[in-house]
Structure formats: C-alpha cells, structure tokens
Protein backbone atom coordinates (compact mmCIF):
# COMPACT_ATOMS: atom_id res chain seq x y z
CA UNK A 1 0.00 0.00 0.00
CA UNK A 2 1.55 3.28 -0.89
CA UNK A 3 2.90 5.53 1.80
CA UNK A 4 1.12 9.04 3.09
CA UNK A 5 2.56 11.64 5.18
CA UNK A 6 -0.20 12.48 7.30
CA UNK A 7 -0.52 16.55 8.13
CA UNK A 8 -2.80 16.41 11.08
CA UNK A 9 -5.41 17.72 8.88
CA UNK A 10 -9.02 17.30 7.54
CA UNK A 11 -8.68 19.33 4.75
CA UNK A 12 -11.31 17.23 3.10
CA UNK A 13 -13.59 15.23 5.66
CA UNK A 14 -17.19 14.96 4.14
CA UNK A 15 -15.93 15.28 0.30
CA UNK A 16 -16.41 12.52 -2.01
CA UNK A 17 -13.55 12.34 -4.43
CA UNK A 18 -13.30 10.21 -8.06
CA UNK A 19 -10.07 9.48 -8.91
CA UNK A 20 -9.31 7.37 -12.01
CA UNK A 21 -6.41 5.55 -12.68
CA UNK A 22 -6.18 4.65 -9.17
CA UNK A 23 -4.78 0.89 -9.30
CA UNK A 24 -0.92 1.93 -8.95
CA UNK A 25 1.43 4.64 -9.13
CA UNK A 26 0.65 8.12 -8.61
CA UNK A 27 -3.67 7.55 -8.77
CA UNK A 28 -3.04 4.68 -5.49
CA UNK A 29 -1.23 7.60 -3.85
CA UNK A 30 -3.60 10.38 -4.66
CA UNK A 31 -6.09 8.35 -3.23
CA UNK A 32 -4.34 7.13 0.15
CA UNK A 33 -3.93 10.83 0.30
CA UNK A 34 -6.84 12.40 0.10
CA UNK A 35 -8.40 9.61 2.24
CA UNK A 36 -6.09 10.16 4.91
CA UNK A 37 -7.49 13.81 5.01
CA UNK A 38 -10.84 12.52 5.08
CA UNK A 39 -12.09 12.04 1.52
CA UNK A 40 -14.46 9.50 0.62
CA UNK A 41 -12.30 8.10 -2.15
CA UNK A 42 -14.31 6.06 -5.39
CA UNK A 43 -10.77 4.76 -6.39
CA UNK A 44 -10.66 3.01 -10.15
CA UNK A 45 -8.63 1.77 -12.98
CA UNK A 46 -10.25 -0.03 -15.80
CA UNK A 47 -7.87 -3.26 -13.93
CA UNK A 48 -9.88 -4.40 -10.84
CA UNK A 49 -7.05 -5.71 -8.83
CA UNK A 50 -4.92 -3.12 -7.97
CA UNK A 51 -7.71 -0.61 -6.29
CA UNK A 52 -9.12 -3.63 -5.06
CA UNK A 53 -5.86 -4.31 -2.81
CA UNK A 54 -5.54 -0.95 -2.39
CA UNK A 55 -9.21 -0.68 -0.35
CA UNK A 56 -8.38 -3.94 1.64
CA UNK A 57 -4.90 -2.28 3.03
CA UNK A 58 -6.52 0.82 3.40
CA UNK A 59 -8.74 -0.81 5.66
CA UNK A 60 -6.95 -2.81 7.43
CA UNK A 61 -4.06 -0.08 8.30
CA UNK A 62 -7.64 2.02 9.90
CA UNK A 63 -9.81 -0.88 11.27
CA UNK A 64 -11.22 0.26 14.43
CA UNK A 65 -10.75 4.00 13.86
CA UNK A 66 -13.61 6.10 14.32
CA UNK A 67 -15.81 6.55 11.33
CA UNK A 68 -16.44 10.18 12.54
CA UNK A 69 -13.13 11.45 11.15
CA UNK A 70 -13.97 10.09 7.46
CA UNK A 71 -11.51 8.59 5.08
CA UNK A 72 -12.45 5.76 3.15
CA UNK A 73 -11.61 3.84 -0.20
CA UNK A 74 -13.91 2.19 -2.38
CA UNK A 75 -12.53 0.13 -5.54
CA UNK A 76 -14.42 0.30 -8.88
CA UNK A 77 -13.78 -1.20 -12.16
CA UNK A 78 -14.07 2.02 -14.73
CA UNK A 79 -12.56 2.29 -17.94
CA UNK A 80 -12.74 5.83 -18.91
CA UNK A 81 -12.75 5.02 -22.45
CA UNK A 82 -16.09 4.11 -22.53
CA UNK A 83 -18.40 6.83 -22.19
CA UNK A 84 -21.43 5.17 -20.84
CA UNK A 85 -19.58 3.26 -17.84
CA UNK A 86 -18.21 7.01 -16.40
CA UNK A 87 -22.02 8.49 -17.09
CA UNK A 88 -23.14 5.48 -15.27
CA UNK A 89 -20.34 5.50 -12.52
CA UNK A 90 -20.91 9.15 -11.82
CA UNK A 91 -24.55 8.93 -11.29
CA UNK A 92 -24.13 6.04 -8.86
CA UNK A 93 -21.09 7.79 -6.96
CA UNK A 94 -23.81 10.32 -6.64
CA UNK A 95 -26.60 8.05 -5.41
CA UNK A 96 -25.04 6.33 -3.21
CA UNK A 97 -22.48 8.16 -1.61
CA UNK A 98 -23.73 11.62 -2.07
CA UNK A 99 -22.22 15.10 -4.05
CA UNK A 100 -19.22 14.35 -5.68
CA UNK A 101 -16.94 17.15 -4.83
CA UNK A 102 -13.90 16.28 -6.64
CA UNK A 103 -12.77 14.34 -9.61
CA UNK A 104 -9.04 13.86 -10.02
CA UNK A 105 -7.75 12.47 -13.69
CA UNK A 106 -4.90 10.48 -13.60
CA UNK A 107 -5.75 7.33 -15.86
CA UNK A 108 -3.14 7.36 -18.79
CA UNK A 109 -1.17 5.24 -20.88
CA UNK A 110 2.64 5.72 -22.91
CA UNK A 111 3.21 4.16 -26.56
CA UNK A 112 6.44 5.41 -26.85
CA UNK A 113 7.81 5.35 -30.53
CA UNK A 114 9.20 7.41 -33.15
CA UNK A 115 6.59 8.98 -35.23
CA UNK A 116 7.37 7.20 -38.37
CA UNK A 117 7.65 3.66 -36.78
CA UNK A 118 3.99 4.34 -34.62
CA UNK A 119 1.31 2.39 -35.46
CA UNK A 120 -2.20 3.91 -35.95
CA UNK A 121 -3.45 1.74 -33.23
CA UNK A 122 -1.16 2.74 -30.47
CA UNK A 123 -1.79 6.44 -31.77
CA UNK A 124 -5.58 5.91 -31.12
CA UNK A 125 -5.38 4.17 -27.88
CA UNK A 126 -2.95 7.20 -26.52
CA UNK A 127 -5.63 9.37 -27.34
CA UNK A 128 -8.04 7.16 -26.21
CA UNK A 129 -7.39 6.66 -22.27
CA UNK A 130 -5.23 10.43 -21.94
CA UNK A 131 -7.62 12.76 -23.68
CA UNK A 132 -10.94 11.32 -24.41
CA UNK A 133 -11.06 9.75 -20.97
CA UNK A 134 -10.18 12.92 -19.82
CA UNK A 135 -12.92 14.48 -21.41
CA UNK A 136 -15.18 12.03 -20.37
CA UNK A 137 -14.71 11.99 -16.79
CA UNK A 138 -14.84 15.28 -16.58
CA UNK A 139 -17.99 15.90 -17.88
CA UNK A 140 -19.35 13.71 -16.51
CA UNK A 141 -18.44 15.01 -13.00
CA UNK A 142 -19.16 18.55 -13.76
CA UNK A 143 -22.70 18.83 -14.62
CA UNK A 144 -23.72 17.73 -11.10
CA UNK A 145 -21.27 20.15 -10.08
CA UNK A 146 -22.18 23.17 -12.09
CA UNK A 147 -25.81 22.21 -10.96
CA UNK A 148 -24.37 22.74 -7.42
CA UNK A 149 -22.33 25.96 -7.78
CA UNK A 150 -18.76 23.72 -6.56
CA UNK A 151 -16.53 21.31 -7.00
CA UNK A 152 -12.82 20.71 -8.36
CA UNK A 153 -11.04 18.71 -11.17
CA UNK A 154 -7.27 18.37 -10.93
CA UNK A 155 -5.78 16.34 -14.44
CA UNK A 156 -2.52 15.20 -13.99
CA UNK A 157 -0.49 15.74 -17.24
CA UNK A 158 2.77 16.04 -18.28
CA UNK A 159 5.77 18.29 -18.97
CA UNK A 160 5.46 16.13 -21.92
CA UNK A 161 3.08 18.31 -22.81
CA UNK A 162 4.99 21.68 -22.79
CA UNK A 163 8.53 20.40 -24.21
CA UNK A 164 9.06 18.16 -27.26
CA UNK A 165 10.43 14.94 -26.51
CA UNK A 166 11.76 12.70 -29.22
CA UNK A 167 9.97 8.52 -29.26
CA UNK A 168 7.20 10.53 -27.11
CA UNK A 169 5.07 12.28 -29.85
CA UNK A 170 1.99 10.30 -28.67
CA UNK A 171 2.13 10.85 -25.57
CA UNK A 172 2.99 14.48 -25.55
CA UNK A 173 0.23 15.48 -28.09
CA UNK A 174 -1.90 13.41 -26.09
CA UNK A 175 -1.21 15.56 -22.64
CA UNK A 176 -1.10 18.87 -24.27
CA UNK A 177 -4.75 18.30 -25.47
CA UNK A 178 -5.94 17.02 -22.00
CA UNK A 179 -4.08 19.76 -20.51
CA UNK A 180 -5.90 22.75 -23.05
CA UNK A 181 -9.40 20.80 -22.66
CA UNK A 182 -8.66 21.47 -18.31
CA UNK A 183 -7.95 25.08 -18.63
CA UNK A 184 -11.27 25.66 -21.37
CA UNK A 185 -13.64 23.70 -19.20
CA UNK A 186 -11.80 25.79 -15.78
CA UNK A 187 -12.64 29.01 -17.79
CA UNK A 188 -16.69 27.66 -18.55
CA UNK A 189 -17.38 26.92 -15.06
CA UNK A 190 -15.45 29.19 -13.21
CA UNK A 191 -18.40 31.69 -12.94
CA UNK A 192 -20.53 28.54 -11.66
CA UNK A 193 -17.94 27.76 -8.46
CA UNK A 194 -15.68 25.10 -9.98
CA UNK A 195 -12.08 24.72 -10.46
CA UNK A 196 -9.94 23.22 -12.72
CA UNK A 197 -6.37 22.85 -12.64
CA UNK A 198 -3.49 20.91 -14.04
CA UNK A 199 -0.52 18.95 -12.37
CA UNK A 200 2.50 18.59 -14.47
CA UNK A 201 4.80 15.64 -13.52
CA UNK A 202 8.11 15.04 -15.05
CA UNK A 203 9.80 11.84 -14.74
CA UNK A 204 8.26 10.16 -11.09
CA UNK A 205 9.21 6.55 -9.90
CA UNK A 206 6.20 4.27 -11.24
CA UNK A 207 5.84 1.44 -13.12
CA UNK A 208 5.24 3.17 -16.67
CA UNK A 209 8.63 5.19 -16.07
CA UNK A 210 10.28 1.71 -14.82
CA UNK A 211 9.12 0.31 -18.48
CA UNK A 212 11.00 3.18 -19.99
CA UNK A 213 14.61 2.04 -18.37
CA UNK A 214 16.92 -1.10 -20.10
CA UNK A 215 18.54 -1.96 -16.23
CA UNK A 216 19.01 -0.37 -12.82
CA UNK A 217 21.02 2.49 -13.85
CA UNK A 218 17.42 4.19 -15.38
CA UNK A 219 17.05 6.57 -12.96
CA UNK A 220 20.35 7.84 -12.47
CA UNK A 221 19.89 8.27 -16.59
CA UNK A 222 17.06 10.22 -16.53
CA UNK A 223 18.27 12.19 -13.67
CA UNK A 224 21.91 12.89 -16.14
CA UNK A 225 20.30 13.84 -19.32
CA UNK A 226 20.94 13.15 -22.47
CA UNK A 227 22.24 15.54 -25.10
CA UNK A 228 21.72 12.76 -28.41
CA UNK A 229 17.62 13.08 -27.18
CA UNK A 230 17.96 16.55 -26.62
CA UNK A 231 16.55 15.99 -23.41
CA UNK A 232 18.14 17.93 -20.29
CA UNK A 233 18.14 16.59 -16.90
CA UNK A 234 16.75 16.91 -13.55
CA UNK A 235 18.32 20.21 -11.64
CA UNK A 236 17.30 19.22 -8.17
CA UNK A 237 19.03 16.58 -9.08
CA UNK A 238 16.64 13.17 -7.87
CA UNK A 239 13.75 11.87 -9.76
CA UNK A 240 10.22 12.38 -8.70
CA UNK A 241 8.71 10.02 -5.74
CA UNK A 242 4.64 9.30 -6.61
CA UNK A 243 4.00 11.73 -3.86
CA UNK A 244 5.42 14.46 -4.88
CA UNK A 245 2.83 14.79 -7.36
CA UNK A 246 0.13 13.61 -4.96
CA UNK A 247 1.13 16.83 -2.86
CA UNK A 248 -0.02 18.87 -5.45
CA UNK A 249 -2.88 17.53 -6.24
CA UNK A 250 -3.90 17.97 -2.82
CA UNK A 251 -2.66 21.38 -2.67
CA UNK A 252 -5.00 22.58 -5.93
CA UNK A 253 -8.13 20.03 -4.70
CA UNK A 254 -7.75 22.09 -0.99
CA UNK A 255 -9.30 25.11 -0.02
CA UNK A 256 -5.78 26.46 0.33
CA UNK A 257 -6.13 26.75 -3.24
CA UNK A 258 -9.84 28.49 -3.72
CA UNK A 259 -8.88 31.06 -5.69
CA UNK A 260 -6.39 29.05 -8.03
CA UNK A 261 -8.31 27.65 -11.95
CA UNK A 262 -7.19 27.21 -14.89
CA UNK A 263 -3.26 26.65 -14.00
CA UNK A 264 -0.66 24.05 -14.66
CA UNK A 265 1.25 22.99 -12.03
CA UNK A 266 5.18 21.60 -12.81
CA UNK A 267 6.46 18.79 -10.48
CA UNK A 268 9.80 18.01 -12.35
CA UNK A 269 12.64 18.83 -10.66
CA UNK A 270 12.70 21.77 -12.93
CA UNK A 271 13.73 19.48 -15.52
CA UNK A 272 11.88 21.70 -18.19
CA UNK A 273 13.86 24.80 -17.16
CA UNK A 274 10.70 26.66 -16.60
C-alpha cells in the first residue's frame, strides 16, 4: 500500500472524491492521500485488482478507527474510455455516496515510438485513455457540479506536454490536449464555483517510467540527461517520488487553493527549465 505523510489535517472530511487511474502509481497515492485527510475516495482503474488491494490495506491499516473522522476507499472497475460506464459510474457515486466534490484524472497510458515507426493503433489508444477519458470523466463530474455551484477537477499531465520529446510524440500530443481541454472547461465553469487545474509531472518513480529504463542504472539516466535526445536533466538533481505529485494535487483540490483555476502545475525537478 503506498505511503502518506499524514498533516494532522481534515482538509477534506465529508468530500467525495473520483479518482481514475487509481490501481498503482501516482492515482493509489492520490487516493491514500486524500483519504487520509478525510475524503471518501471512489478509487478506479479499468484493472480491478490493484484498487481492489488498495481498499483492503486501506482498511486494514484504519480498522477500528472512528468513522467520525472520514476517510475511506472504495474500488471500482471504470474504464474511462467508454463513455457510458463514467455516465453510469458518476450517477451512482452520486446516489449512493452523495455530491461528488472532486474528480481527479490520472488514468493514462505511454506508446512510446518514433513517429514514423507508430502504429495507428497505439496512436488511437494514446488518445483514447489520456484525452478522451479525460474528457469524459470530466464531464461527466461537472454537470452535477455546475448544478451545485462547486466542485474541483485536478488532471494530472505532463511536462510532456509543454517540451518536445523525441519517441514521445503520442504521448505528448496526447497531454497537451488534456491539458488545453482542463484550462477551457476551468474558464466555462469558473463563474458557476468550480475549479480546474493541471498537475505537471516530469519523470516520477512508477511502473510506466520503470518500463522506460533497459537496467538499474534508469534513474540515475534520466536524472543525467541526455544531449543525443535533446533531453536535459533533472536540476534538483533526484527523480520524482509518486507523492510528490500527490502533494499537489492535494494542494489545488484544498481550499488552500480556492482562488487558483485554470493553472498548470510543474512537479519536475525543474527538468523543463521553466
């Protein structure tokens, strides 16, 4: 079960979050931390298993604690590709566990390949799961919230999406389009009480990253550079831990952040020199 650092506070007792995506990686540790602030998770990935083990640890780390202070995790199959399931999803979220207050969109998948070796399918899928699901989940979520006058969405991107990157074109495109679509529906609802922002992680310790890396020296690659990709390195000089991007999605889903739509968050290390 992923770790959480645990703040002391509630910043989101009685809220009932969505967050797809959910079965590893950074989703699992968006959702252990926004139910250890007291979130009502609806944690789901189009794979069963993984949010499925991630309920039954959550639960058994907090049997016995009292119910009063909130913070659960409920596993659901979803596969955001499909734009009946999240229509359906969404209306039972809101049936039977009340409002939803927050949708976080981290469900996404990486065909790397140079553009003139990438197949149409891979292509399609990209855009399939990282911007249509995107789409779908989110509007989904926000009608009820519009209706409602509040609510948040928080995508998590890329700085893909803001820096070529060469055997990435996919994937980039992909982000930048989710990333736009964010910031257009932000500016649509804003006058309605909702927020939507964007987290931009660079290279962060997860299984799709690990895929990217030919033996244990990976990381310590990524972290270098490398000039032939024109791809600089990480200034801060580590690569990103799953939480680190968790952090901020908590941050922009918080009240803390109230007055904060429409903006695109960087978590790389500064690894995009911005």
């Amino acid at each position: 079960m992923p770790e959480h650092r645990p703040d002391g506070h509630e910043d989101f007792l009685g809220r009932i979050a969505l967050v797809t995506g959910a079965g590893q990686g950074i989703g699992a540790v968006v959702a252990v931390s926004l139910a250890a602030r007291g979130a009502e998770v609806i944690a789901t990935d189009r794979v069963a298993r993984g949010v499925e083990e991630l309920a039954v640890a959550w639960a058994a780390r907090h049997h016995g604690d009292d119910p009063a202070q909130g913070g659960a995790i409920h596993p659901r199959t979803l596969d955001v590709t499909n734009r009946s399931a999240v229509d359906r999803e969404v209306e039972r979220i809101e049936n039977a566990h009340g409002p939803l207050g927050l949708l976080v969109n981290v469900a996404g998948v990486l065909h790397p390949g140079f553009v003139v070796d990438l197949a149409d399918e891979d292509w399609a899928r990209t855009f399939s799961v990282n911007t249509t699901g995107v789409f779908h989940a989110s509007r989904a979520a926000v009608r009820p919230m519009v209706a409602r006058g509040e609510g948040c969405i928080v995508t998590v991107g890329s700085n893909a999406a803001g820096v070529p990157r060469t055997g990435m074109a996919a994937y980039a495109a992909s982000k930048a389009a989710a990333t736009m679509f964010t910031k257009c529906l932000g500016l649509e609802v804003a006058r309605n009480g909702v927020r939507c922002n964007v987290v931009a992680p660079g290279s962060t310790d997860t299984a799709m990253q690990r895929a990217l890396w030919a033996d244990d020296e990976g990381s310590a690659r990524v972290v270098a550079g490398d000039l032939d990709a024109y791809r600089t390195g990480i200034p801060l000089g580590r690569i990103a831990e799953p939480q680190d991007v968790a952090d901020a999605v908590v941050f922009l889903a918080s009240d803390r952040a109230r007055h904060i739509t429409m903006q695109e968050l960087y978590v790389d290390g500064g690894a995009t020199l911005r």
